[in-house]
Protein backbone atom coordinates (compact mmCIF):
# COMPACT_ATOMS: atom_id res chain seq x y z
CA UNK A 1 109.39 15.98 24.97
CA UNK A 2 111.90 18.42 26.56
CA UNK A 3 110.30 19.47 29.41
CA UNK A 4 109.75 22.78 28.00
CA UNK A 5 106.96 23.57 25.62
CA UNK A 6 107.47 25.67 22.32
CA UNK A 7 104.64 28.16 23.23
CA UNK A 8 107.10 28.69 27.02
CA UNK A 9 110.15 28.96 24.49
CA UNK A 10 108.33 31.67 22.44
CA UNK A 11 107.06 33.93 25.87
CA UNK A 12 110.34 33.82 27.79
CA UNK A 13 111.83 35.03 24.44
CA UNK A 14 109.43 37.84 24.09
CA UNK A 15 109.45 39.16 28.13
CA UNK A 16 112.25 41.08 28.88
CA UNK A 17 114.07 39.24 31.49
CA UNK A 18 114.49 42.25 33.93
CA UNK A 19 111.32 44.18 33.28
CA UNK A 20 109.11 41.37 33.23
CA UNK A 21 107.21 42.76 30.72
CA UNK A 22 106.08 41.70 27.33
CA UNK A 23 108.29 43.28 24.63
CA UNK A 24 106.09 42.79 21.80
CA UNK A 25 102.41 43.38 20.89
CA UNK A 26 99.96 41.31 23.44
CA UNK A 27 97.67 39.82 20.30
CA UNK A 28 100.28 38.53 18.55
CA UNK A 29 101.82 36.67 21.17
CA UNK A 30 98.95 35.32 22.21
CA UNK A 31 97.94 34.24 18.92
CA UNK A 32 101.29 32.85 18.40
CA UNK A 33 101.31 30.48 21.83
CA UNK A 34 98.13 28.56 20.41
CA UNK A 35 99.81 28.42 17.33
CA UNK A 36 102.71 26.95 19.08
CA UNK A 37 100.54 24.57 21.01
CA UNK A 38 98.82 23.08 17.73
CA UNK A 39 101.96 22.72 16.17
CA UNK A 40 103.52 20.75 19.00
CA UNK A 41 100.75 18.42 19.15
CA UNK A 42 100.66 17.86 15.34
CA UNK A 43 104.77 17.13 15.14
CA UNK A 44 104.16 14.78 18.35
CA UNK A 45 101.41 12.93 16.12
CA UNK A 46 98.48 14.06 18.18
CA UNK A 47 96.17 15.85 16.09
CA UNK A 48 96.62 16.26 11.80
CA UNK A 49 94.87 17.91 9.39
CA UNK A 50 91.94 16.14 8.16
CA UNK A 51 89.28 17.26 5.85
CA UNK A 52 89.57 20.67 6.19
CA UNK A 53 89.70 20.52 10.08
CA UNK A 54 92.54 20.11 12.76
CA UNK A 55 91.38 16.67 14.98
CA UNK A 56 93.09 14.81 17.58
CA UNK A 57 94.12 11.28 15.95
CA UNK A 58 95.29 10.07 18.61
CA UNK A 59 94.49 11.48 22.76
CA UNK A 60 97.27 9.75 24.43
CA UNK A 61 99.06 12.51 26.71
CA UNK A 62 102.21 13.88 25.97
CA UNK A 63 103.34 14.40 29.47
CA UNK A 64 103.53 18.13 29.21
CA UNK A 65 100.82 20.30 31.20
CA UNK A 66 100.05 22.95 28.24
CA UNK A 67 99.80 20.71 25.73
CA UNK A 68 98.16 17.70 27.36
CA UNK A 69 94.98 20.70 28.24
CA UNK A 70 94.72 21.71 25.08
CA UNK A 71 94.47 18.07 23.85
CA UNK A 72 92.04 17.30 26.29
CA UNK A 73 89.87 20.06 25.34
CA UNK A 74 90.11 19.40 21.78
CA UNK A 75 89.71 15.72 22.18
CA UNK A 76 86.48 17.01 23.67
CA UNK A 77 85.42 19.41 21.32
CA UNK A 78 84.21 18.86 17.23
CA UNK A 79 86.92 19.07 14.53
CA UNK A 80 87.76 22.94 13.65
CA UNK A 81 89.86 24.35 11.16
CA UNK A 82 93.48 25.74 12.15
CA UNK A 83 92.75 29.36 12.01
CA UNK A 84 89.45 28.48 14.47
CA UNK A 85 91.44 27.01 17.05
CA UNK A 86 94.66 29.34 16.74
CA UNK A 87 91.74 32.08 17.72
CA UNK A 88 89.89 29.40 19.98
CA UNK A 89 93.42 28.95 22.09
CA UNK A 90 94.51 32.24 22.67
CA UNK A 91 92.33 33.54 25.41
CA UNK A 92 93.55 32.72 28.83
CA UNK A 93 96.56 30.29 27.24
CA UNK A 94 99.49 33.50 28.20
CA UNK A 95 97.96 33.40 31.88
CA UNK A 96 98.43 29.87 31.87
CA UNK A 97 102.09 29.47 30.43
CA UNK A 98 102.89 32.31 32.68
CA UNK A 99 101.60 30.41 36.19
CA UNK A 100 103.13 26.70 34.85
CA UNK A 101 106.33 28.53 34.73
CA UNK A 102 106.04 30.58 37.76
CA UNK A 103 105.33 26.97 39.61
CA UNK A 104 108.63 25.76 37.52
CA UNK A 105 110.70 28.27 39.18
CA UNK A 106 111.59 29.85 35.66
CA UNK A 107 110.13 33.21 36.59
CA UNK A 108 108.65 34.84 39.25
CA UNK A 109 105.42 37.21 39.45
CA UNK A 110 105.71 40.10 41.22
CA UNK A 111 102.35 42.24 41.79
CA UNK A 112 102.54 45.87 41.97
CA UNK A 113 99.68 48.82 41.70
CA UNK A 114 99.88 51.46 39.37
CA UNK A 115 97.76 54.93 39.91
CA UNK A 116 96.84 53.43 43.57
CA UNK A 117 94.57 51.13 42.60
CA UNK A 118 95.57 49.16 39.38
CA UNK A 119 97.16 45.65 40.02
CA UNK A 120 99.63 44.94 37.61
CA UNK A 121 101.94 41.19 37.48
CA UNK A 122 105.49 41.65 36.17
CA UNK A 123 107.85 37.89 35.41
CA UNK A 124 111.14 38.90 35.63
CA UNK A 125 113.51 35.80 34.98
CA UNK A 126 114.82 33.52 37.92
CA UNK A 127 116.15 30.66 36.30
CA UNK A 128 117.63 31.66 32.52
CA UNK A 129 118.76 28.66 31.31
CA UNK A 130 115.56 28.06 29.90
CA UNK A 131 115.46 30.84 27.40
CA UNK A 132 119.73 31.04 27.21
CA UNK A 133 119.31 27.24 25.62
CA UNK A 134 116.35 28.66 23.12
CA UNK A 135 118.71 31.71 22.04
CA UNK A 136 121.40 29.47 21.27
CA UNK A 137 119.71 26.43 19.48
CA UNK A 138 118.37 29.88 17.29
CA UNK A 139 121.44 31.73 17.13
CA UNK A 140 123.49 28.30 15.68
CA UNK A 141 120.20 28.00 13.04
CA UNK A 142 120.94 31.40 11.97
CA UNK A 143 124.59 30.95 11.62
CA UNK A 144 124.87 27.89 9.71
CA UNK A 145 124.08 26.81 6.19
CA UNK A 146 122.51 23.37 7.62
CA UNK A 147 118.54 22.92 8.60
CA UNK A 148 118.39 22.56 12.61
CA UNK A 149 116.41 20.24 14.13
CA UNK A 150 113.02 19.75 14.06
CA UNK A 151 112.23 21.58 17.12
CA UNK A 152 114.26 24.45 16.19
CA UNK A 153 113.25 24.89 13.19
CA UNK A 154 110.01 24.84 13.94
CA UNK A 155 110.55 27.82 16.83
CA UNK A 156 112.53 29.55 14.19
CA UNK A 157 109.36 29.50 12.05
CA UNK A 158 107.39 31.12 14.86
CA UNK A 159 109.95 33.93 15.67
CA UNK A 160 109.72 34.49 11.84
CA UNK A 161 105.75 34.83 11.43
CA UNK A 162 105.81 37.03 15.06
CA UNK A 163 108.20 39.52 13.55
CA UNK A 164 110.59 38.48 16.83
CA UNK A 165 113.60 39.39 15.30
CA UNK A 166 113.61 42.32 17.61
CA UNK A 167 113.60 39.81 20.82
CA UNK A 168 116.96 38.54 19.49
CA UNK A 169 118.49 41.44 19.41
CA UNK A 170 118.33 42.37 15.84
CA UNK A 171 117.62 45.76 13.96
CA UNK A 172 118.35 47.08 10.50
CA UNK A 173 120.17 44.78 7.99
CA UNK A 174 120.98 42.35 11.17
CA UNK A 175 116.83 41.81 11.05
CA UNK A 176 116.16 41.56 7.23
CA UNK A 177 119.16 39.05 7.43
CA UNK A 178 117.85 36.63 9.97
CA UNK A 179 114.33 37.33 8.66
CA UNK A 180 115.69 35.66 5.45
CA UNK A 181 117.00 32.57 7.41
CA UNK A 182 114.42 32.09 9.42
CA UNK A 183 112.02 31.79 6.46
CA UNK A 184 114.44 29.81 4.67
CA UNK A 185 114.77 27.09 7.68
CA UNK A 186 110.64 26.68 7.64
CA UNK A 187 110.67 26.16 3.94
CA UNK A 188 113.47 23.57 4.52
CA UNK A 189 111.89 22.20 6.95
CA UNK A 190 108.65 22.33 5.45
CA UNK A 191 106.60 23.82 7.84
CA UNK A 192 105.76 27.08 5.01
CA UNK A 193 105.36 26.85 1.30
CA UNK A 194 103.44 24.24 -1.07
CA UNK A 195 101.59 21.92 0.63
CA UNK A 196 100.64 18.26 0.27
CA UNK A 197 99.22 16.19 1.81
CA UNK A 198 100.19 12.62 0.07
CA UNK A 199 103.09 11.60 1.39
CA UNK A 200 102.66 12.91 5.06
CA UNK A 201 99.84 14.51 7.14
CA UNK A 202 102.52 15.65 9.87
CA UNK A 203 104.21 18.78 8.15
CA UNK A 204 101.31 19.59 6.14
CA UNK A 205 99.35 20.29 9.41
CA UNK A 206 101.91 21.87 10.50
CA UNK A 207 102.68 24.31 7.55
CA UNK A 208 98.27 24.98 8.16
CA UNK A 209 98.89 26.08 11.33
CA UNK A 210 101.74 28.33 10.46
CA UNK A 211 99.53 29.94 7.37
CA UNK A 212 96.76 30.42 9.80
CA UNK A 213 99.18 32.38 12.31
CA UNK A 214 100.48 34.36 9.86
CA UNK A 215 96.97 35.91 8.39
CA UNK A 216 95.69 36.38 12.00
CA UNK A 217 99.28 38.41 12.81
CA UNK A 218 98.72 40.19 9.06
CA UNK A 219 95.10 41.34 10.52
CA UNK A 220 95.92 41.98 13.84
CA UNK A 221 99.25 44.40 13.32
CA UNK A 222 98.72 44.70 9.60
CA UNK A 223 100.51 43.31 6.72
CA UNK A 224 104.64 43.56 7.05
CA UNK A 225 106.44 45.74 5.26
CA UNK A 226 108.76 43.86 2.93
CA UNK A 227 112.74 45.58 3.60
């Protein structure tokens, strides 16, 4: 573990630093965060993909806040399948991210009212080394011919499924570019594509998780247009 969980990697890249404010649509950040939860768990050989269903194979803690709730609770619940628990995870996860790194002196919440009585929470950025290490593990993925590590690879995979090329700066041709990569580094990686389970349970669960994501993003924004 690095101290720093994938699903905190993918919301400090998609809150503007200054504003504090999400930059991209609510749902699909929120379904992305579970999804970055599960896959976490599943590359640190906690839960797999077995008979249909996502289960914890092994409940030994992780050492990381985020992910050792979510194993708990999953531990404690039956077997689901990955697009269940991507939808199960959602709810309440951003609030929780948000407060772990508020505690972590990574961001800060500032409360404000809006029209005199509506109570609004910005996170403007305090400490950016966090998120300046995420951009550039992504930025040297997109500019090299070589797969990154596993970890990277498997945040580029979520940036690609959450349409986040925005967040890194990218329009136009600059987008459809990195799009490209991005997809090409999960494939390499083998967190998208054909799937089989014989010679390892690890990416395979993965790669479910990451299918799962990407129809509940498809229904929730509608399908991307291919440019």
């Amino acid at each position: 573990m690095t101290g720093v969980a994938l699903a905190e990697e993918l919301l400090l890249l998609a809150y503007d630093d200054e504003t504090g404010k999400a930059t991209m649509p609510r749902i699909s950040l929120d379904l992305g965060m579970a999804a970055a939860v599960l896959v976490e768990l599943a590359l640190a050989g906690r839960i797999a993909y077995v008979d249909g269903n996502l289960a914890v194979t092994d409940p030994t803690p992780v050492g990381e806040p985020i992910l050792d709730g979510v194993l708990g609770r999953m531990a404690a619940d039956t077997p689901h399948s990955p697009s269940s628990w991507v939808q199960r995870l959602r709810h309440g996860l951003r609030d929780r991210i948000l407060g772990d790194l508020v505690e972590r002196g990574v961001v800060r919440d500032v409360e404000e009212t809006e029209l005199d009585f509506i109570v609004v929470h910005r996170y403007p950025t305090t400490d950016p080394s966090v998120e300046q290490d995420s951009r550039r593990r992504l930025a040297e993925a997109l500019g090299g011919e070589q797969l990154p590590d596993e970890r990277t690879a498997a945040l580029a995979t979520l940036v690609a499924v959450l349409r986040m090329e925005p967040a890194l700066g990218l329009t136009g041709s600059a987008a459809q570019d990195a799009r490209r990569r991005l997809e090409e580094i999960a494939g390499g990686a083998g967190f998208s594509g054909t799937i089989s389970l014989e010679e390892s349970v690890v990416r395979p669960s993965v790669a479910l998780v990451v299918t799962a994501l990407g129809q509940a993003v498809d229904q929730a924004l509608g399908k991307r247009t291919v440019g």
